[in-house]
Protein backbone atom coordinates (compact mmCIF):
# COMPACT_ATOMS: atom_id res chain seq x y z
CA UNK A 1 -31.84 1.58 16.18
CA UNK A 2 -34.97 1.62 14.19
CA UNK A 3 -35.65 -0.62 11.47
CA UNK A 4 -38.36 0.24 9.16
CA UNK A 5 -40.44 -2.69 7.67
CA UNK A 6 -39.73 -3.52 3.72
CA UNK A 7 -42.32 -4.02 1.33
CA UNK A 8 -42.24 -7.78 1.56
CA UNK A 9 -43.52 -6.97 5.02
CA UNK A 10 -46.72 -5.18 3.64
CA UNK A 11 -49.10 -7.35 4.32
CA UNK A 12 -48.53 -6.82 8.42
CA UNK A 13 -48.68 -3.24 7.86
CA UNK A 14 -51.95 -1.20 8.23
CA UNK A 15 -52.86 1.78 5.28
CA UNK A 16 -51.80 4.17 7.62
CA UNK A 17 -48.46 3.09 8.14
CA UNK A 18 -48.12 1.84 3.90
CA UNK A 19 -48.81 5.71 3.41
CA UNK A 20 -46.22 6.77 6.43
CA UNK A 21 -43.83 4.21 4.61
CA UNK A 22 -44.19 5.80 1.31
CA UNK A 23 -44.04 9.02 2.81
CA UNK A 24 -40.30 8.51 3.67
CA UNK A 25 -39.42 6.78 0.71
CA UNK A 26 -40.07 9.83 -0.99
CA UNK A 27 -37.67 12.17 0.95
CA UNK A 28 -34.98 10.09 0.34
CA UNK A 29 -35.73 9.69 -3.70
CA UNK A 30 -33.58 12.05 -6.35
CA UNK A 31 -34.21 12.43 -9.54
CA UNK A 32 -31.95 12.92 -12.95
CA UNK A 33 -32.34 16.46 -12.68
CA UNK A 34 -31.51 16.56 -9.42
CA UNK A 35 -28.17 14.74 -9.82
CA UNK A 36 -27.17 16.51 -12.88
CA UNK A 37 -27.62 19.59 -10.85
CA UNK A 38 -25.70 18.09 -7.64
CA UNK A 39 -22.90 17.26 -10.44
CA UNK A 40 -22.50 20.58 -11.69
CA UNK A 41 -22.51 22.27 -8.11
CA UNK A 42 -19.48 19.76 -6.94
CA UNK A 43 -17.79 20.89 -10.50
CA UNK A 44 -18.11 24.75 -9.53
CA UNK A 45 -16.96 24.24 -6.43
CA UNK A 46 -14.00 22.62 -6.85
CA UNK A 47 -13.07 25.14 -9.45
CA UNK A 48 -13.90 28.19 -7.27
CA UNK A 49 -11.70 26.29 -4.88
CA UNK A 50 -9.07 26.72 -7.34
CA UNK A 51 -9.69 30.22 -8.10
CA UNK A 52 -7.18 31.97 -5.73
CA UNK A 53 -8.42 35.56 -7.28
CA UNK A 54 -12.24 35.68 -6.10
CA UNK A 55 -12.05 33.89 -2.94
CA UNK A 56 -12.44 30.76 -3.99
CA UNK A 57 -14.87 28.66 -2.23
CA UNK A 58 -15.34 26.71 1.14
CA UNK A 59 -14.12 23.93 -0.56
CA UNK A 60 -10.40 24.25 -1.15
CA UNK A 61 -8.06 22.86 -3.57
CA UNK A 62 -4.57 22.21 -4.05
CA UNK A 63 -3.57 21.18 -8.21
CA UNK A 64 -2.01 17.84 -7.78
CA UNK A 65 -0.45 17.14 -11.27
CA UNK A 66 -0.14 13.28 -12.59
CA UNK A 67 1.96 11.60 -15.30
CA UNK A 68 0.21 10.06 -17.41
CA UNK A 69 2.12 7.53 -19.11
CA UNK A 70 0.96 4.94 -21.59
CA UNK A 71 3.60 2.96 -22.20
CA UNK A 72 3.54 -0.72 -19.58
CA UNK A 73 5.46 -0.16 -16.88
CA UNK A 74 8.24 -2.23 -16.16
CA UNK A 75 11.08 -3.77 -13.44
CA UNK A 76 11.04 -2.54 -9.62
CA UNK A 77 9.89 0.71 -8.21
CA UNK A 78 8.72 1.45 -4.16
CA UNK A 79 6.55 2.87 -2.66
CA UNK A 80 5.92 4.73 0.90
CA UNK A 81 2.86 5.79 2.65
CA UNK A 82 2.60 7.55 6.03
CA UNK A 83 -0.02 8.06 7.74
CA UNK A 84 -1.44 11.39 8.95
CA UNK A 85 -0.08 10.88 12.37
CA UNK A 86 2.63 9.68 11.66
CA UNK A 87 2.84 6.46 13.40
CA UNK A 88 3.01 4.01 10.89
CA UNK A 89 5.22 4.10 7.46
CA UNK A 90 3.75 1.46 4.91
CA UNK A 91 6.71 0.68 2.25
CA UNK A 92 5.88 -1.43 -0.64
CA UNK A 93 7.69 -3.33 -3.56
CA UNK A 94 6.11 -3.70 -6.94
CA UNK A 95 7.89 -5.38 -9.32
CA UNK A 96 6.29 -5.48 -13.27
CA UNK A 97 7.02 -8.08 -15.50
CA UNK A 98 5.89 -6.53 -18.94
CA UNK A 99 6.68 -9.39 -21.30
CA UNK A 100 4.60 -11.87 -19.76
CA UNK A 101 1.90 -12.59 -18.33
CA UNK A 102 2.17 -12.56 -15.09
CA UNK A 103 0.52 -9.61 -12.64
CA UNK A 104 2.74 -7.10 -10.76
CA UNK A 105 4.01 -8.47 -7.82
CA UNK A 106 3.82 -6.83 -4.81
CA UNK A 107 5.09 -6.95 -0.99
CA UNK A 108 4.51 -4.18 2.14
CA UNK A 109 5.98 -4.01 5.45
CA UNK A 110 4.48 -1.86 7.71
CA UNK A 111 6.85 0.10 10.17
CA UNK A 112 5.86 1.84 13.78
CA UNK A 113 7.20 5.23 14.58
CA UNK A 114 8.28 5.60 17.82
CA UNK A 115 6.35 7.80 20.01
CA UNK A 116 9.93 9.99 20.81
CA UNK A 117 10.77 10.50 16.98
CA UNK A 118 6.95 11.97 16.89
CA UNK A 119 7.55 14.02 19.61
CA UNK A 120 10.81 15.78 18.14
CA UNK A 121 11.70 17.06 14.65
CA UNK A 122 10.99 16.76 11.10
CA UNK A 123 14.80 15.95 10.63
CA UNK A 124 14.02 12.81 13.46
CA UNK A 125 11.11 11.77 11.80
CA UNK A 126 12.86 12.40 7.97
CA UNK A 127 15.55 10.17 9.21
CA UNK A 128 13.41 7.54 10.88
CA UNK A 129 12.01 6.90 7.19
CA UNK A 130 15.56 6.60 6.02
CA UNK A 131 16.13 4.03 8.79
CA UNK A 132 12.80 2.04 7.90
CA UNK A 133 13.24 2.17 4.15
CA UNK A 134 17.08 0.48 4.43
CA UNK A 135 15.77 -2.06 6.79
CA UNK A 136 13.19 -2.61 4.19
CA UNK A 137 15.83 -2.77 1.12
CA UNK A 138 18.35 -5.02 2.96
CA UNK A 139 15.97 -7.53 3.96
CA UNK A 140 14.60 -7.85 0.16
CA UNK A 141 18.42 -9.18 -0.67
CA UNK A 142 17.90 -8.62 -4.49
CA UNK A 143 17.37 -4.86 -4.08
CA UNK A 144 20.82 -3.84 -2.02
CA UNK A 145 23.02 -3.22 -5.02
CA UNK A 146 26.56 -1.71 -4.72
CA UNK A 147 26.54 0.00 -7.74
CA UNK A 148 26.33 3.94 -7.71
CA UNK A 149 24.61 4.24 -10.51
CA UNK A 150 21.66 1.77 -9.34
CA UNK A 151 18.85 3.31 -7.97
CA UNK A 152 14.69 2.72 -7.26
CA UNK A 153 12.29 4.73 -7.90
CA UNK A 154 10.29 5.81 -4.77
CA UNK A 155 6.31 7.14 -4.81
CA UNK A 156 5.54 8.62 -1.47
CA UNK A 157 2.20 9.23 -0.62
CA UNK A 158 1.17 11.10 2.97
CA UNK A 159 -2.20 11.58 4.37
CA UNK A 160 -1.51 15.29 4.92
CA UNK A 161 -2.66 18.15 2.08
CA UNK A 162 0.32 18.68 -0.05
CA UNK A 163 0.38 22.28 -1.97
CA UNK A 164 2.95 23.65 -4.44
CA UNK A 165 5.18 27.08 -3.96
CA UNK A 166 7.48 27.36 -7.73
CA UNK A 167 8.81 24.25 -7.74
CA UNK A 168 8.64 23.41 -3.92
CA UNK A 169 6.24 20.42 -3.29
CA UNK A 170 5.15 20.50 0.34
CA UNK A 171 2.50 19.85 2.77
CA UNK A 172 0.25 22.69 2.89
CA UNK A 173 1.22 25.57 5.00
CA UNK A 174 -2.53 26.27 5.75
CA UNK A 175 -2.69 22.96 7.52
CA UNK A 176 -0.16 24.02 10.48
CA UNK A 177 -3.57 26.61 11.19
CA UNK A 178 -6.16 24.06 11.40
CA UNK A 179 -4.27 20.78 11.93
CA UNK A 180 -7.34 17.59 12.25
CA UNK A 181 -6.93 15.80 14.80
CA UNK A 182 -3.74 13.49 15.49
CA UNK A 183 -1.79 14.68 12.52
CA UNK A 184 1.66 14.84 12.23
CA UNK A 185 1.85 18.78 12.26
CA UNK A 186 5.59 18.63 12.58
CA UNK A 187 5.87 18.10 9.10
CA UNK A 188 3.54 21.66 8.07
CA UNK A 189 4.91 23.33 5.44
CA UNK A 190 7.88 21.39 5.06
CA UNK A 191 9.14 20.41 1.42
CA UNK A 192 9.16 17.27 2.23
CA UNK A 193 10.04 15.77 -1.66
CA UNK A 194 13.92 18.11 -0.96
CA UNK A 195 14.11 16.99 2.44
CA UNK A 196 13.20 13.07 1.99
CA UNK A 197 16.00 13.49 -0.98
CA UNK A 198 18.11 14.94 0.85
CA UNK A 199 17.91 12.61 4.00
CA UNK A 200 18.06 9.57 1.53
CA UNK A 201 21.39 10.39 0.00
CA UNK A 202 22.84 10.95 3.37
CA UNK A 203 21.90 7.59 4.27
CA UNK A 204 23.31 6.14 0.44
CA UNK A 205 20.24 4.19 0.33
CA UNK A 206 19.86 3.36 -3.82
CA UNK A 207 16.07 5.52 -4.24
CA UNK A 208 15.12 8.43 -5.73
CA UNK A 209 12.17 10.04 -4.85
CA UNK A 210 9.58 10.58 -7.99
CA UNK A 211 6.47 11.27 -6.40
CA UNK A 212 4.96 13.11 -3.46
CA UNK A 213 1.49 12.99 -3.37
CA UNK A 214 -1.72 13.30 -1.08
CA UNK A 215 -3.35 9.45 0.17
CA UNK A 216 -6.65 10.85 -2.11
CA UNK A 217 -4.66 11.81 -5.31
CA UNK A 218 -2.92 8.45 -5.22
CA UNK A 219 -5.90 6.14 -4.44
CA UNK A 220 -7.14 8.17 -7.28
């Protein structure tokens, strides 16, 4: 690795290498103009990428719409994440506490997928969540109502593309083509939101499922 010497160093430099310094200090310098005009490129692109009529572009998109709600959230809602490949399931409580001031509280358990759930079905892998989200519930105490009526909301977020198809929400069937590298490609065009219900109310755990999105859209 080559470190190049900074200006304080200067004085140990000859004129020859000052110029040769300056020299590369100028490739790597971008003007106004020329981020306004990397701005609106990124823009185009990502609504070409939308455009499913033209071609779109190299860069394509999948519409991931968000609730915006204004009103402070409040009581207990959870969260899952799972990773690309599958082998871990993050599942986190946040509880809100809107009338004072306290900050949301929050707690995660990470779970580890068994290398034979990866290696057989969605329905294995759909019911492995089941299994680590009870576990999670029960050990909370407060959260393991016998009520029918009781239920948590559930965000799940999966490192995976997710596209729409009517009303479906599932991970992009385009995926399944070009899968990166140690994804969970079982799970490829799937509607995972149905089937995650589905599994969940099998299992009578108390959730319902409000959200699927992509790891970027929720970070976002």
């Amino acid at each position: 690795m080559t470190v190049l010497p900074t200006k304080s160093d200067s004085n140990i430099l000859s004129d020859r290498q000052q110029a040769r310094l300056g020299e590369i200090e100028q490739e790597f310098a971008v003007s106004d103009d020329q981020l306004q005009a990397i701005v609106k490129r990124i823009h185009a692109e990502l609504f070409q990428g939308l455009d499913k009529t033209h071609g779109g572009s190299l860069l394509a998109m999948s519409p991931s719409f968000v609730h915006q709600n204004t009103t402070t959230p409040s009581g207990t809602a959870l969260g899952m994440g799972i990773e690309a490949s599958g082998r871990r399931i993050r599942i986190t409580r946040a509880d809100f506490y809107p009338t004072t001031a306290a900050p949301p509280r929050a707690l995660t358990q990470v779970f580890v997928t068994p290398p034979a759930v990866l290696k057989n079905n969605s329905v294995a892998f759909f019911e492995h969540t089941a299994y680590c989200l009870r576990e999670f519930i029960q050990a909370q105490g407060d959260l393991d109502h016998k009520e029918e009526s009781f239920y948590l909301p559930l965000g799940i977020s999966i490192g995976l593309p997710i596209g729409t198809s009517g009303e479906e929400v599932k991970v992009d069937e385009g995926f399944s083509e070009q899968p990166k590298e140690d994804s969970l490609d079982l799970l490829c065009g799937k509607n995972v939101a149905r089937k995650l219900c589905d599994t969940f109310l099998r299992a009578r755990l108390p959730v319902r499922v409000a959200s699927v999105t992509n790891s970027a859209v929720s970070i976002l």
